[in-house]
PDB file of N, CA and C in Angstrom:
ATOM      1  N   UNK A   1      19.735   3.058 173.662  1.00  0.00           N
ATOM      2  CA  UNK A   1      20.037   4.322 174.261  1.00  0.00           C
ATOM      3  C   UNK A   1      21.283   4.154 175.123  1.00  0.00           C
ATOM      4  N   UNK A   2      22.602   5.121 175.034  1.00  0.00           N
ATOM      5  CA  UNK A   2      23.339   4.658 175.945  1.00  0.00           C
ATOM      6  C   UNK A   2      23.245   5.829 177.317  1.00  0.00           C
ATOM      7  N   UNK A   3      23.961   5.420 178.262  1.00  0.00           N
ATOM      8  CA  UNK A   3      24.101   6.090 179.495  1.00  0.00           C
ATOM      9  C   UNK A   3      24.863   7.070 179.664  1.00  0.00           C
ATOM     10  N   UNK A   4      24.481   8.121 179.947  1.00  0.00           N
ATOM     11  CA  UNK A   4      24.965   9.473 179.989  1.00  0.00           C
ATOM     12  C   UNK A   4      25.957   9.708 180.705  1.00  0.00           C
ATOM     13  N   UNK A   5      27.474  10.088 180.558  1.00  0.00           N
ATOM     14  CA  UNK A   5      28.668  10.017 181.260  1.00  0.00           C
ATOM     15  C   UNK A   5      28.408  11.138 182.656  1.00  0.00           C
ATOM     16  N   UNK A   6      28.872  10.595 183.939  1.00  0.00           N
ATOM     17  CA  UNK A   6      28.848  11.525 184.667  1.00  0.00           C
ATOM     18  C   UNK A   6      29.846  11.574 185.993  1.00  0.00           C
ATOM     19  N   UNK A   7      30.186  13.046 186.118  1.00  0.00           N
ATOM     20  CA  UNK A   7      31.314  12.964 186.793  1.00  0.00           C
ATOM     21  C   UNK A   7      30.671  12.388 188.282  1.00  0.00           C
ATOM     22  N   UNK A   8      32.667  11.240 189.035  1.00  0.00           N
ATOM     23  CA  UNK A   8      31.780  11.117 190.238  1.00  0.00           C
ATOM     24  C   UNK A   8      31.212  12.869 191.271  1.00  0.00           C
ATOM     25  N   UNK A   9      30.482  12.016 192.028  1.00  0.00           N
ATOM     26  CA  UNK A   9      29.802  12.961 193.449  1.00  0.00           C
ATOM     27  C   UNK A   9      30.992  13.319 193.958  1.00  0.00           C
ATOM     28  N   UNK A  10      30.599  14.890 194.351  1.00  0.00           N
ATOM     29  CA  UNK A  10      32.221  14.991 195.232  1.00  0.00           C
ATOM     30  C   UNK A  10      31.330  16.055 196.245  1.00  0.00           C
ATOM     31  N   UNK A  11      32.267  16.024 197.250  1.00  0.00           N
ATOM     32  CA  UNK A  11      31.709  16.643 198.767  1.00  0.00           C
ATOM     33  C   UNK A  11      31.471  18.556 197.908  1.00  0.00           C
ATOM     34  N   UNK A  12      30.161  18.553 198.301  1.00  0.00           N
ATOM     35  CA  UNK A  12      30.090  20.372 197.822  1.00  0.00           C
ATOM     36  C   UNK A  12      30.637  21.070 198.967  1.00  0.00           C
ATOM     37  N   UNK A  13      30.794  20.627 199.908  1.00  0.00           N
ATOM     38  CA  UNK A  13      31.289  21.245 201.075  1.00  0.00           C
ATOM     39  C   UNK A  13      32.883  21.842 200.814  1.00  0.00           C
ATOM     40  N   UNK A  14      33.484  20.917 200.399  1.00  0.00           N
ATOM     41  CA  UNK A  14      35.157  21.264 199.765  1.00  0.00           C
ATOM     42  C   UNK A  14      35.786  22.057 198.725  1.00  0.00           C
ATOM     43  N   UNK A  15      34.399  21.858 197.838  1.00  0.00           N
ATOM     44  CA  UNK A  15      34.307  22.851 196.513  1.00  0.00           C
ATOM     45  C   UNK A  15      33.995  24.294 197.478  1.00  0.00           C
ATOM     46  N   UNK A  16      32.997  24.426 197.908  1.00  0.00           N
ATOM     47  CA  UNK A  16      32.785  25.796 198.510  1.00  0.00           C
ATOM     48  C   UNK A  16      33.779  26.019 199.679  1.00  0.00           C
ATOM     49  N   UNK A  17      34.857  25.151 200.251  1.00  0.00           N
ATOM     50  CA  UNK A  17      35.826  26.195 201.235  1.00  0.00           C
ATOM     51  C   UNK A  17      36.751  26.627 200.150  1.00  0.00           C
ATOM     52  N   UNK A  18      37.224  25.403 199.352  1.00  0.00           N
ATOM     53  CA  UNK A  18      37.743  26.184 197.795  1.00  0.00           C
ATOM     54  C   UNK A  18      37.993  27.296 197.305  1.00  0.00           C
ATOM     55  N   UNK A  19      36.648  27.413 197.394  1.00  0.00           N
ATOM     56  CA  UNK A  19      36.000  29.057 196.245  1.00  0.00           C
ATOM     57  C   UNK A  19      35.891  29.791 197.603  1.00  0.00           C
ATOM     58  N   UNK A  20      36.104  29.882 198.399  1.00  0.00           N
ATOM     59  CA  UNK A  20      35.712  30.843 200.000  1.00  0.00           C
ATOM     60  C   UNK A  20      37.650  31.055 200.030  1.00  0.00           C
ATOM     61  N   UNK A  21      38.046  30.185 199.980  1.00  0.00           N
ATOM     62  CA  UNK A  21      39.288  30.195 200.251  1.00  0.00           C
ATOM     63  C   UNK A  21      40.333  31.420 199.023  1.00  0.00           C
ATOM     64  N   UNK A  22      39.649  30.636 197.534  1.00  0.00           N
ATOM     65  CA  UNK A  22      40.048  31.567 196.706  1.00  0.00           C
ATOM     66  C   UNK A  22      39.861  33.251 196.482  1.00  0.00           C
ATOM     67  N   UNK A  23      38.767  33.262 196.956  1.00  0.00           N
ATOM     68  CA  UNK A  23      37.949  34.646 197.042  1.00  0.00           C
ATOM     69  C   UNK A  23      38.760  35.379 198.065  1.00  0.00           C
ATOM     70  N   UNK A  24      39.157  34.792 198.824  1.00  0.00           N
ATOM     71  CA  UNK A  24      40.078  35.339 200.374  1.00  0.00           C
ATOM     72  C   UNK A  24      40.783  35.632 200.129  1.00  0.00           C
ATOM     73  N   UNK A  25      42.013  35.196 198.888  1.00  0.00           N
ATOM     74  CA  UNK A  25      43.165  35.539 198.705  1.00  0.00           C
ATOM     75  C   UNK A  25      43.258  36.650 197.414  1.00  0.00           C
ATOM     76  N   UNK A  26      42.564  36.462 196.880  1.00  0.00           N
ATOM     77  CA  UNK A  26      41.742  37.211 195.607  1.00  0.00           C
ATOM     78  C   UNK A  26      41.231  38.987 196.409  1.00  0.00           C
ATOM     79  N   UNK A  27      40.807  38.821 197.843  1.00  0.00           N
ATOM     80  CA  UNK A  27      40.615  39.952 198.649  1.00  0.00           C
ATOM     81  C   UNK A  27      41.476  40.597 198.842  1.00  0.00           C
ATOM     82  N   UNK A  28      42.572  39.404 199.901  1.00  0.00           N
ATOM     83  CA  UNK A  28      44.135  40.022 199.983  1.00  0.00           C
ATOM     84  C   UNK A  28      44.939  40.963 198.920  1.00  0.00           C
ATOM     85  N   UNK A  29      44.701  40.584 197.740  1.00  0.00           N
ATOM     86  CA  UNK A  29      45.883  41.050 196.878  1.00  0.00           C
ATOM     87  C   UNK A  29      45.015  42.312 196.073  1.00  0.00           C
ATOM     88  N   UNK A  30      43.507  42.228 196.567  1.00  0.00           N
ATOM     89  CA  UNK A  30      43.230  43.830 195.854  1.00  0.00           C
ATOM     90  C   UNK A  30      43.310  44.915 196.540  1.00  0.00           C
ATOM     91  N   UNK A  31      42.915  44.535 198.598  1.00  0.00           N
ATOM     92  CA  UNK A  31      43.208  45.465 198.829  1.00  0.00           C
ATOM     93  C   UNK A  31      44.428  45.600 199.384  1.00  0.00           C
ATOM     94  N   UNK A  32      45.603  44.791 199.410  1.00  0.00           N
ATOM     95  CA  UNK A  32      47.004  45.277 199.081  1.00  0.00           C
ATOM     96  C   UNK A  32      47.341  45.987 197.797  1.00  0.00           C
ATOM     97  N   UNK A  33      46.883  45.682 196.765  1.00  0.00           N
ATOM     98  CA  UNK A  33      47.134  46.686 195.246  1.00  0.00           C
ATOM     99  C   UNK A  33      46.253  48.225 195.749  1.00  0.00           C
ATOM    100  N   UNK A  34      45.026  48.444 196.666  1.00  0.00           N
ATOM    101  CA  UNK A  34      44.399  49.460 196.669  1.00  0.00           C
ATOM    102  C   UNK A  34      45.114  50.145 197.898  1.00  0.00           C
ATOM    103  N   UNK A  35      45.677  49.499 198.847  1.00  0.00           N
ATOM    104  CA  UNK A  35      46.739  50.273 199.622  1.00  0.00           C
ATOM    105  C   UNK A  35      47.986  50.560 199.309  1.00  0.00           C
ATOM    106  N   UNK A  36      48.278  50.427 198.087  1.00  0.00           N
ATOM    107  CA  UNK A  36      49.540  50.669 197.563  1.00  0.00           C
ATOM    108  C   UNK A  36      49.198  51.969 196.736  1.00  0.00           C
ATOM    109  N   UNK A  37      47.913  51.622 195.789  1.00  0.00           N
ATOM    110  CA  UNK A  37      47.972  52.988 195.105  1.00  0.00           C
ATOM    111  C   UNK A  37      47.686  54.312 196.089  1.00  0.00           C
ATOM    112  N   UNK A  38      47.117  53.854 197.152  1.00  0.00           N
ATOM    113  CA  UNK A  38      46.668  54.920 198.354  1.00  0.00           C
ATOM    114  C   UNK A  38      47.746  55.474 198.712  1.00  0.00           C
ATOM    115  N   UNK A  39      49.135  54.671 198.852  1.00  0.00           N
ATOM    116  CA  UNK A  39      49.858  55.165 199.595  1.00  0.00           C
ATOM    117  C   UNK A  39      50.700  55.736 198.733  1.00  0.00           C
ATOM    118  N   UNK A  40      50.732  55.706 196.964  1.00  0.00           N
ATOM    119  CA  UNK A  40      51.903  56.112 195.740  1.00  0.00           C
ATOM    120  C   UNK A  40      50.972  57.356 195.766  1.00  0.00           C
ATOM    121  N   UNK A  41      50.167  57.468 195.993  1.00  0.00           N
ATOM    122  CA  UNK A  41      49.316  58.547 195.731  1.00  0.00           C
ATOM    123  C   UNK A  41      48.830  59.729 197.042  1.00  0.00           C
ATOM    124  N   UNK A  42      49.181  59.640 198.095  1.00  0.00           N
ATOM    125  CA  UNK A  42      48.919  60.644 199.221  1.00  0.00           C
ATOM    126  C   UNK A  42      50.470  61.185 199.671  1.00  0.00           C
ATOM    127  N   UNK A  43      49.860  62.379 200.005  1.00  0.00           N
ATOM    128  CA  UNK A  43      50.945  63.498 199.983  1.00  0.00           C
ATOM    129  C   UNK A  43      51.743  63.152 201.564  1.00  0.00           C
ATOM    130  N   UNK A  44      51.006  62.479 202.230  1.00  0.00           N
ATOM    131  CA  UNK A  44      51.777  62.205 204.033  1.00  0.00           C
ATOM    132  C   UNK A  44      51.634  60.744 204.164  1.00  0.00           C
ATOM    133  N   UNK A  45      51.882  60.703 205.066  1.00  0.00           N
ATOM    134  CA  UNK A  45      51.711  59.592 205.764  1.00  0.00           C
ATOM    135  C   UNK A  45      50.076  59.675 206.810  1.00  0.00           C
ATOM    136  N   UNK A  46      49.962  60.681 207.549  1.00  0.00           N
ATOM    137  CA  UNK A  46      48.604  60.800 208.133  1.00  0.00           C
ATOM    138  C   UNK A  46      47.506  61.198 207.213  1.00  0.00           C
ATOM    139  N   UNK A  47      47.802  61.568 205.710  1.00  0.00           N
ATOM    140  CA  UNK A  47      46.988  61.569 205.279  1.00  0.00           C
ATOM    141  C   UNK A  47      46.449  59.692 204.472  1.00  0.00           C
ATOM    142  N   UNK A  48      47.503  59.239 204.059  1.00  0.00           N
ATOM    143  CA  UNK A  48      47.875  58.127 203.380  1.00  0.00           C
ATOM    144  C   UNK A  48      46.607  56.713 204.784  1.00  0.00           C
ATOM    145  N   UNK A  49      47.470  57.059 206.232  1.00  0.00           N
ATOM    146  CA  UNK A  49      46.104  56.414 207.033  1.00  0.00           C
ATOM    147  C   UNK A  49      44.521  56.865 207.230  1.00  0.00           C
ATOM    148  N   UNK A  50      44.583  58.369 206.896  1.00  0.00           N
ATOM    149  CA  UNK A  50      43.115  58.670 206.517  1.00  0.00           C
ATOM    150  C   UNK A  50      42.370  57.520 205.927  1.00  0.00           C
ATOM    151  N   UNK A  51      43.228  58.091 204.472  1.00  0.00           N
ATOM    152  CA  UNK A  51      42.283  57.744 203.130  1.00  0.00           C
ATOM    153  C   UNK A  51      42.488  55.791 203.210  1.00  0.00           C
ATOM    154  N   UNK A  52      43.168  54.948 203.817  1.00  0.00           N
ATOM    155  CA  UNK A  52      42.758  54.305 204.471  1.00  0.00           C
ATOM    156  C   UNK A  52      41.935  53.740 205.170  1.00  0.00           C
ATOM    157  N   UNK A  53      41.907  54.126 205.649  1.00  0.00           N
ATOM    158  CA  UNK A  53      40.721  54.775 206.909  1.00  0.00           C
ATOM    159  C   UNK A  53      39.395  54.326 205.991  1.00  0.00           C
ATOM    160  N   UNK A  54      39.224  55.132 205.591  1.00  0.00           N
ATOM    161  CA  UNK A  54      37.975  55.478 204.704  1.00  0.00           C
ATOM    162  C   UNK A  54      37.602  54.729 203.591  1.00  0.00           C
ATOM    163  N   UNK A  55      38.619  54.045 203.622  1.00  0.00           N
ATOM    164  CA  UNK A  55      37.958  52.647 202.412  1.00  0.00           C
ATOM    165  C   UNK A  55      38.438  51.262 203.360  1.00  0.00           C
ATOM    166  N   UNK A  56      38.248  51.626 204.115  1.00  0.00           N
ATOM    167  CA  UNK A  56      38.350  50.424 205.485  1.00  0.00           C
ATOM    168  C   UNK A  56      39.164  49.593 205.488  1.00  0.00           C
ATOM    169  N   UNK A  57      40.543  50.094 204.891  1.00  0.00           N
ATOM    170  CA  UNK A  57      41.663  49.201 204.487  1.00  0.00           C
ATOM    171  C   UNK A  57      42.917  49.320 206.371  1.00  0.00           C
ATOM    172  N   UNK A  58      43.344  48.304 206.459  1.00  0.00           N
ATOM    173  CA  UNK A  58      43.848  48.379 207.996  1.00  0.00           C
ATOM    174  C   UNK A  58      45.393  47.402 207.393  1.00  0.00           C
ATOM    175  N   UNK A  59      46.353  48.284 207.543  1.00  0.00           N
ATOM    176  CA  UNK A  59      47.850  47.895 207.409  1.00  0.00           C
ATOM    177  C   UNK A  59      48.168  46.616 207.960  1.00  0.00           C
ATOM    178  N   UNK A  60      47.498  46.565 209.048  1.00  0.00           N
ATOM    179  CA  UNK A  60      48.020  45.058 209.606  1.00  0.00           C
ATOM    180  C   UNK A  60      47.447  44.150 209.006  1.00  0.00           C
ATOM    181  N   UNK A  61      46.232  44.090 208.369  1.00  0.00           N
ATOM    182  CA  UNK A  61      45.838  43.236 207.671  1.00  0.00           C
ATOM    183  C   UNK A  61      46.548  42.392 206.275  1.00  0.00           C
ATOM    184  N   UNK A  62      46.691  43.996 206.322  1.00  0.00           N
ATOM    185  CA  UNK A  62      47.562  43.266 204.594  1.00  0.00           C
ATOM    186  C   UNK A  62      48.813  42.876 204.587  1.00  0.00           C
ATOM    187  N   UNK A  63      49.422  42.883 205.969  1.00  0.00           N
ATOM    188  CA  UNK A  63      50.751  42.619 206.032  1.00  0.00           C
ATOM    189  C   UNK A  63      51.632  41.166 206.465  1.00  0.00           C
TER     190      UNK A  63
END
């Protein structure tokens, strides 16, 4: 019988800031794409921070 190949042990701790890390930036760039269509798409500017507003998107964040 031979011995079953296996990858070494690696810290799960690093894999998951990884994937925490990826997911973060993966956040960044949708709701920058969803404040962009918000803003190609509203007729003002006070309306444009409404509808903002309301999908809890905050300018400084994405900037």
């Amino acid at each position: 019988m031979t011995a079953a190949h296996s990858t070494p042990c690696t810290n799960p701790a690093i894999g998951f800031a990884d994937a925490r890390a990826a997911e973060k930036a993966a956040l960044l760039e949708r709701n920058a794409l969803a404040a962009k269509t918000v803003a190609d798409h509203a007729r003002s500017a006070a309306e444009c921070t409404e509808l903002l507003a309301m999908l809890g998107l905050d300018l400084a964040d994405l900037k």
